[in-house]
N, C-alpha and C. Protein backbone atom coordinates (compact mmCIF):
# COMPACT_ATOMS: atom_id res chain seq x y z
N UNK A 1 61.04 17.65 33.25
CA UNK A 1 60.28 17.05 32.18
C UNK A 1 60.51 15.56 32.08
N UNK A 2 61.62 15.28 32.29
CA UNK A 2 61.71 13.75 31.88
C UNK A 2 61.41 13.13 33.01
N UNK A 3 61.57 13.48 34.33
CA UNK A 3 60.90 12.93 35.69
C UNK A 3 59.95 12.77 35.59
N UNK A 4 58.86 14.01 34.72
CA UNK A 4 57.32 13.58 34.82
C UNK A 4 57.40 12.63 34.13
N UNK A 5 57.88 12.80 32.52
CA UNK A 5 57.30 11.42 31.72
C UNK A 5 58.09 9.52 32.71
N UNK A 6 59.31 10.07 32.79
CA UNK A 6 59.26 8.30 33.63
C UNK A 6 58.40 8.10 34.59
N UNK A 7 58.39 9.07 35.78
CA UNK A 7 56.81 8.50 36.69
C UNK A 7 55.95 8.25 36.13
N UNK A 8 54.92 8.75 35.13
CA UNK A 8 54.36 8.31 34.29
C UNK A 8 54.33 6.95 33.70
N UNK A 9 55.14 6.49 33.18
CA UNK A 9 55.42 5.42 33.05
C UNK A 9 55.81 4.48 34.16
N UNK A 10 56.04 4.39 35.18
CA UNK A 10 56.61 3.58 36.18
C UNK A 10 55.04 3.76 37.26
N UNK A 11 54.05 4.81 36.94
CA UNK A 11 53.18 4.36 37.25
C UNK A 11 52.53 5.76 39.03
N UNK A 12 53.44 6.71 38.58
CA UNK A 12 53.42 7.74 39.68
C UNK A 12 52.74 8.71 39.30
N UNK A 13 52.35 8.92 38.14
CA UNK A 13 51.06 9.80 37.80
C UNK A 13 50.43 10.32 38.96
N UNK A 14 49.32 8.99 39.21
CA UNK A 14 48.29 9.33 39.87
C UNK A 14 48.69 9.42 41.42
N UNK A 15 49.58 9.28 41.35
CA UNK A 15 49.68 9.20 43.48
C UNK A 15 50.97 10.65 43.60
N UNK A 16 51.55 10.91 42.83
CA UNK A 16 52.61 11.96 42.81
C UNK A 16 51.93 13.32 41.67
N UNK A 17 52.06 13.42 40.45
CA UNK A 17 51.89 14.19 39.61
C UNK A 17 50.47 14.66 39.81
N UNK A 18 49.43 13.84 39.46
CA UNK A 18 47.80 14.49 39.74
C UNK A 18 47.67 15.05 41.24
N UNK A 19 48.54 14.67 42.17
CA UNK A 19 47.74 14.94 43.70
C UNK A 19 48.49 16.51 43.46
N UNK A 20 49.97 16.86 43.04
CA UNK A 20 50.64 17.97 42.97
C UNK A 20 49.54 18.94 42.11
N UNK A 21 49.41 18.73 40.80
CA UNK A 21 48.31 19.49 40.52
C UNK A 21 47.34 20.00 40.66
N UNK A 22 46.50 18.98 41.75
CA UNK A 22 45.30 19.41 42.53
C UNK A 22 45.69 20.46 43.62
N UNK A 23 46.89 20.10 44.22
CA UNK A 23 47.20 21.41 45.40
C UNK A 23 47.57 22.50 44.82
N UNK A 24 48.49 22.40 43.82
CA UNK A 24 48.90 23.97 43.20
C UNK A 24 47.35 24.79 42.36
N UNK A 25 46.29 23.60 42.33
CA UNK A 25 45.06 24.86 41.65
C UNK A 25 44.20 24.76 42.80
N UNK A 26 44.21 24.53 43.96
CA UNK A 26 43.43 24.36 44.85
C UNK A 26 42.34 25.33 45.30
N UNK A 27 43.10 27.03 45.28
CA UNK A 27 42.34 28.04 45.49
C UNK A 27 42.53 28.95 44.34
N UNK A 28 41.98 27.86 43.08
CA UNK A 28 41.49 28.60 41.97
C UNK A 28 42.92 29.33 41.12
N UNK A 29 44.24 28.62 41.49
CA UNK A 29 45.22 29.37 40.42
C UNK A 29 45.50 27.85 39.60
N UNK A 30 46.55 28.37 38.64
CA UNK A 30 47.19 27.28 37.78
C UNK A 30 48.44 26.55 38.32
N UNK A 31 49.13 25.66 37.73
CA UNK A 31 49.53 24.93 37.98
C UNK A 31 50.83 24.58 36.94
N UNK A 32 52.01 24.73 37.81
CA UNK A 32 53.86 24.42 37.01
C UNK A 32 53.09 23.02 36.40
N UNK A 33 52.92 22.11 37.62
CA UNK A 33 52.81 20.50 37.14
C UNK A 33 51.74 20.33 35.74
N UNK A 34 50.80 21.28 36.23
CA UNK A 34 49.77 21.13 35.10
C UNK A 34 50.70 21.70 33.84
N UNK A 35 50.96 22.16 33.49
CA UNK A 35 52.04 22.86 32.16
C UNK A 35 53.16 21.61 31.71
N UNK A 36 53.62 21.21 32.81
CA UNK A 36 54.50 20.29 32.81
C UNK A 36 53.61 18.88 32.35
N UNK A 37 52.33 18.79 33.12
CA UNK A 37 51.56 17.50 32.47
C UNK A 37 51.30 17.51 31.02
N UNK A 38 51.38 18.64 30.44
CA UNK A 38 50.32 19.08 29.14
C UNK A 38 51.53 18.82 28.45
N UNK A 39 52.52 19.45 28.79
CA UNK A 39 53.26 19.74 27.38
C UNK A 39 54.32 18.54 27.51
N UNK A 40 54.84 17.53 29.08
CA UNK A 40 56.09 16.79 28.88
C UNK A 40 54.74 15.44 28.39
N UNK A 41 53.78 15.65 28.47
CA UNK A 41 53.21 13.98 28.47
C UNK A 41 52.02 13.90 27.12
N UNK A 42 51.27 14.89 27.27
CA UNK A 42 49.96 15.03 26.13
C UNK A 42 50.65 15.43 25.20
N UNK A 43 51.55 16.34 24.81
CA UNK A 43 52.25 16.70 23.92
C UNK A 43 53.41 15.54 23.14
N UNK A 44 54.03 15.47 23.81
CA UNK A 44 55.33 14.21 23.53
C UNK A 44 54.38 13.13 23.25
N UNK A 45 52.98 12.45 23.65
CA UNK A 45 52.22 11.43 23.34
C UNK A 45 51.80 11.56 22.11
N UNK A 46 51.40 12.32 22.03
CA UNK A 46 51.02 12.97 20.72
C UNK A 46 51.61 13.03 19.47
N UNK A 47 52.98 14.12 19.42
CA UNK A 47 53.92 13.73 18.86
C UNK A 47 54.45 12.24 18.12
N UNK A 48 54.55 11.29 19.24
CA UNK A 48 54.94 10.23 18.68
C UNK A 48 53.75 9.41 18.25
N UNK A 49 52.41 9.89 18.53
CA UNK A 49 50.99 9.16 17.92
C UNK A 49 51.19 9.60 16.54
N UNK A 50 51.48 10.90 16.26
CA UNK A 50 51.02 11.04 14.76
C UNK A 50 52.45 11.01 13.74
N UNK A 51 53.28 10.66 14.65
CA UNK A 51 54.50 9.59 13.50
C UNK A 51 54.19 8.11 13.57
N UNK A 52 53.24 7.60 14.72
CA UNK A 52 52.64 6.47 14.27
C UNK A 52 52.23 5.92 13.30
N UNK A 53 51.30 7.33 13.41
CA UNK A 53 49.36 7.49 12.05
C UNK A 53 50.16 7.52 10.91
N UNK A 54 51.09 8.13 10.40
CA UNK A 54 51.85 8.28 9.25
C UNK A 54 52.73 7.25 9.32
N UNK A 55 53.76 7.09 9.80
CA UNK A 55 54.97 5.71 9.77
C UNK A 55 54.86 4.51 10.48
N UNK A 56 53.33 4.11 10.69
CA UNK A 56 53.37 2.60 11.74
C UNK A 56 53.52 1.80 10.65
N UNK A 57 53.90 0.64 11.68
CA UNK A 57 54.31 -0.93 10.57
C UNK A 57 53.22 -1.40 9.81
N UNK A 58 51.94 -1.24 10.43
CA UNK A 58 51.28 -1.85 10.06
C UNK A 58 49.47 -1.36 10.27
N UNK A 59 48.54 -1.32 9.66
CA UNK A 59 47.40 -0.76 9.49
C UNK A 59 47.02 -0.28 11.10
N UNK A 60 46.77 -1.20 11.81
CA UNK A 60 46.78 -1.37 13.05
C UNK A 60 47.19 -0.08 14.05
N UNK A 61 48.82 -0.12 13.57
CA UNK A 61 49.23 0.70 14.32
C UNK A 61 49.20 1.91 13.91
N UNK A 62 48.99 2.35 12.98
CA UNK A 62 48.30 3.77 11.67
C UNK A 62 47.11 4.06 12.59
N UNK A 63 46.02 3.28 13.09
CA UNK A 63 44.86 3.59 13.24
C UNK A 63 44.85 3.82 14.86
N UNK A 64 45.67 3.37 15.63
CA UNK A 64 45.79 3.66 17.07
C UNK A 64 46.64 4.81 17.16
N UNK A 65 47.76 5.40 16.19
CA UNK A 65 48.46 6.64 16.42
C UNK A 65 47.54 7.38 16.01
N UNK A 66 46.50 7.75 15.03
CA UNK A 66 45.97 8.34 14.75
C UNK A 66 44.59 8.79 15.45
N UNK A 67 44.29 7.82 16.60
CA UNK A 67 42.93 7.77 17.38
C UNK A 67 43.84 8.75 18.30
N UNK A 68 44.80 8.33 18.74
CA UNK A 68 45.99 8.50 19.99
C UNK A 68 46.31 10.26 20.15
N UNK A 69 46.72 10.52 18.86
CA UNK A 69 46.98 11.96 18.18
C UNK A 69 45.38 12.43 18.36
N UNK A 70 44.32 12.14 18.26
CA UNK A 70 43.57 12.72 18.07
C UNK A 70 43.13 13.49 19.53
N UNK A 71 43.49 12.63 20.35
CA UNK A 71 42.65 12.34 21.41
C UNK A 71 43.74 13.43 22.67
N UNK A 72 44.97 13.27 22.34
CA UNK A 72 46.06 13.96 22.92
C UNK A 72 45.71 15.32 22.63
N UNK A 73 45.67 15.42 21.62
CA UNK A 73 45.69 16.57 20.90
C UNK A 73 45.10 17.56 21.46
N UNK A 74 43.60 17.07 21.29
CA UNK A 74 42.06 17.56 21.87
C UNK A 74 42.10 17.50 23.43
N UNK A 75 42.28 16.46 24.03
CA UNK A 75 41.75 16.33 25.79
C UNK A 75 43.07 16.09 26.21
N UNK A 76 44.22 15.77 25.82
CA UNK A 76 45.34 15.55 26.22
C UNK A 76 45.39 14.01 27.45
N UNK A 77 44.43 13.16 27.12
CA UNK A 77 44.02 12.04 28.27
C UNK A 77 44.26 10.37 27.58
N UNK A 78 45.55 10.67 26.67
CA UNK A 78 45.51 9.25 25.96
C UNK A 78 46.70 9.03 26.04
N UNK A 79 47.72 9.89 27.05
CA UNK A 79 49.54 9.64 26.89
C UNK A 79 49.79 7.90 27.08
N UNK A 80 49.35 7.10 27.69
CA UNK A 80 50.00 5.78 27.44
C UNK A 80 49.99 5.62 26.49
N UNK A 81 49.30 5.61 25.49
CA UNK A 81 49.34 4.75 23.80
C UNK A 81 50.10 5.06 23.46
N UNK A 82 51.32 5.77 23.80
CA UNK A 82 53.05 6.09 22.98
C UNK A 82 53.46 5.05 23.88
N UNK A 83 53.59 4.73 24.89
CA UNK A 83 54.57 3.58 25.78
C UNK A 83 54.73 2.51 25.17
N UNK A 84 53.84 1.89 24.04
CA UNK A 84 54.67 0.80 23.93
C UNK A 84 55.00 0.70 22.39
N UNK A 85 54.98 1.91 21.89
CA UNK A 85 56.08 2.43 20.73
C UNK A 85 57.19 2.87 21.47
N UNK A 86 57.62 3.30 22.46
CA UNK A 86 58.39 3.87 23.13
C UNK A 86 59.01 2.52 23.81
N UNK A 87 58.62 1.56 23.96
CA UNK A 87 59.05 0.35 24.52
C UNK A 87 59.54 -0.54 23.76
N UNK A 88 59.21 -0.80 22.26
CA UNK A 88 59.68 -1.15 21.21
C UNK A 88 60.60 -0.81 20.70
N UNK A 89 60.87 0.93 20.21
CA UNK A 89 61.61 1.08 19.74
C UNK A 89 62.29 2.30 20.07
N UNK A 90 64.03 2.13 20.61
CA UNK A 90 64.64 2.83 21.61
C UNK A 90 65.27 4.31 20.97
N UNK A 91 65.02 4.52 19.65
CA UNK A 91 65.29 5.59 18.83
C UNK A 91 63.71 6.72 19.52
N UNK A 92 62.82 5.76 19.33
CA UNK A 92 61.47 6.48 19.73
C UNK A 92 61.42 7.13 21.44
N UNK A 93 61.91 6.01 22.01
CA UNK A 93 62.21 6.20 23.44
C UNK A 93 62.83 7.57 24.08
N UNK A 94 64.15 7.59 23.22
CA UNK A 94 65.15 8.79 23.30
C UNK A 94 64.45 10.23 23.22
N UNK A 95 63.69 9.37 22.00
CA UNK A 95 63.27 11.49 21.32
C UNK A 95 62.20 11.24 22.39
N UNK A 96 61.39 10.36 22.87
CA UNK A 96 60.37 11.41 23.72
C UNK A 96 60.90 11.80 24.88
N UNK A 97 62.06 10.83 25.28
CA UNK A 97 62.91 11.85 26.56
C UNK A 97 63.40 13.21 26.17
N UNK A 98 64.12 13.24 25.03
CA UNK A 98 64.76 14.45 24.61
C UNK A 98 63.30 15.18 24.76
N UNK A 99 62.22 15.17 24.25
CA UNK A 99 61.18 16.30 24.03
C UNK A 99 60.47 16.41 25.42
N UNK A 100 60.28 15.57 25.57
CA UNK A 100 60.26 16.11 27.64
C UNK A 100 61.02 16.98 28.60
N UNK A 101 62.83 16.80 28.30
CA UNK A 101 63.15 17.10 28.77
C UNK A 101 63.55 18.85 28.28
N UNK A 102 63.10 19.02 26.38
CA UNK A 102 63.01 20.48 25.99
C UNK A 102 61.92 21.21 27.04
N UNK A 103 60.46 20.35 26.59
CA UNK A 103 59.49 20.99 27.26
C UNK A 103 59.48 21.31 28.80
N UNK A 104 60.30 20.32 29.55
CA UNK A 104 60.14 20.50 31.20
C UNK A 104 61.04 22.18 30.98
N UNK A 105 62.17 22.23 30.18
CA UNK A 105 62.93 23.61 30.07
C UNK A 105 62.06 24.35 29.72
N UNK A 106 61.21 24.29 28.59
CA UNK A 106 60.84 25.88 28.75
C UNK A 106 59.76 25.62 29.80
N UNK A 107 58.88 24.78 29.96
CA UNK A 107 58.35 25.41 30.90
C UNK A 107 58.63 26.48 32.33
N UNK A 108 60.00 25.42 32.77
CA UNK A 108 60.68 26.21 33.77
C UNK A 108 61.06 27.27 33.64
N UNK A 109 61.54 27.17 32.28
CA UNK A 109 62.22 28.90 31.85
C UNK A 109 61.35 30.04 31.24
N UNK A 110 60.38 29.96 30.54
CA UNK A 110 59.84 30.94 29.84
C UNK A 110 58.97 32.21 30.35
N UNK A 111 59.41 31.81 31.98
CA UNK A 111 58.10 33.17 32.15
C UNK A 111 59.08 33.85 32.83
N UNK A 112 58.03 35.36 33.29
CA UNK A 112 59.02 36.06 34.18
C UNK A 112 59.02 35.59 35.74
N UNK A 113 57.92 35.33 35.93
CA UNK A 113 57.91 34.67 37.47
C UNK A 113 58.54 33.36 37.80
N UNK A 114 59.22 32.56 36.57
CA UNK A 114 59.85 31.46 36.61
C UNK A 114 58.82 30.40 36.12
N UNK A 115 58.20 30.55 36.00
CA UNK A 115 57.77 28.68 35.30
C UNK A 115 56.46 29.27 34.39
N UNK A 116 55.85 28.72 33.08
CA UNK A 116 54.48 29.00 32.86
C UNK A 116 53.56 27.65 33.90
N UNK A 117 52.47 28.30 33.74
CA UNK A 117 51.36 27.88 34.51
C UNK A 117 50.20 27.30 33.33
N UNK A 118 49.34 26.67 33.84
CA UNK A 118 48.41 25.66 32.76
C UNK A 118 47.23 24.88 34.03
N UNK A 119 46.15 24.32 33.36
CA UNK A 119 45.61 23.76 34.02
C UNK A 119 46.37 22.38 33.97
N UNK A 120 45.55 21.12 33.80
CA UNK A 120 46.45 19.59 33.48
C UNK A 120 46.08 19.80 31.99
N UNK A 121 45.12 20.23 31.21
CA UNK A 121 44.86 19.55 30.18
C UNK A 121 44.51 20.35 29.23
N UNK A 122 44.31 21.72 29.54
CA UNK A 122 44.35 22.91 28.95
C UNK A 122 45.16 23.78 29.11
N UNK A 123 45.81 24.88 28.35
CA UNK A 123 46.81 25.55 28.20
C UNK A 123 46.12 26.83 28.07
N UNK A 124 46.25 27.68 29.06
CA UNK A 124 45.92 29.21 29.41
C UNK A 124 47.21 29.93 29.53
């Protein structure tokens, strides 16, 4: 979990994480990474969007956690807009590692075959 969210941030998404996803649903099954995309990145983005929408400094930032949350929530396709609350402030930073690195656990752990499965952006 926390591997996905730092590639993510350092910018490995799209050349590491999306290409893995596309091969694990390739002939129509789901996907560890996709579960792992949804819940260490759309989820944790999210999360810290709508302590934004409620606790930002300033109007501004109320109205981008709250677009942010919305948008995570629903399509799960807005995880940067936590990075630079997460870059600001290192209390914020921590917990979305800590909640990445819950979610990368259960994902790994909760099934019987060993990992749950997901598309990237929907949760089956």
């Amino acid at each position: 979990g926390v591997g996905v969210c730092y590639g993510t941030k350092v910018g490995a998404y799209h050349w590491l994480v999306l290409p893995v996803i596309l091969w694990e649903m390739e002939k129509g099954g789901l996907s560890v990474f996709g579960a792992l995309d949804l819940t260490c990145l759309a989820m944790v983005s999210a999360g810290v969007s709508a302590a934004a929408s409620l606790l930002g400094n300033d109007q501004a930032q109320r109205t981008l956690g709250a677009r942010a949350w919305r948008i995570n929530l629903c399509a799960g396709d807005f995880v940067e807009a936590c990075y630079p609350l997460m870059a600001r402030y290192p209390l914020v930073n921590a917990a979305g590692y800590l909640a990445s690195a819950a979610a990368g656990a259960l994902v790994t752990a909760s099934s019987p075959d060993g990992a749950l499965k997901s598309t990237a952006y929907l949760p089956l």
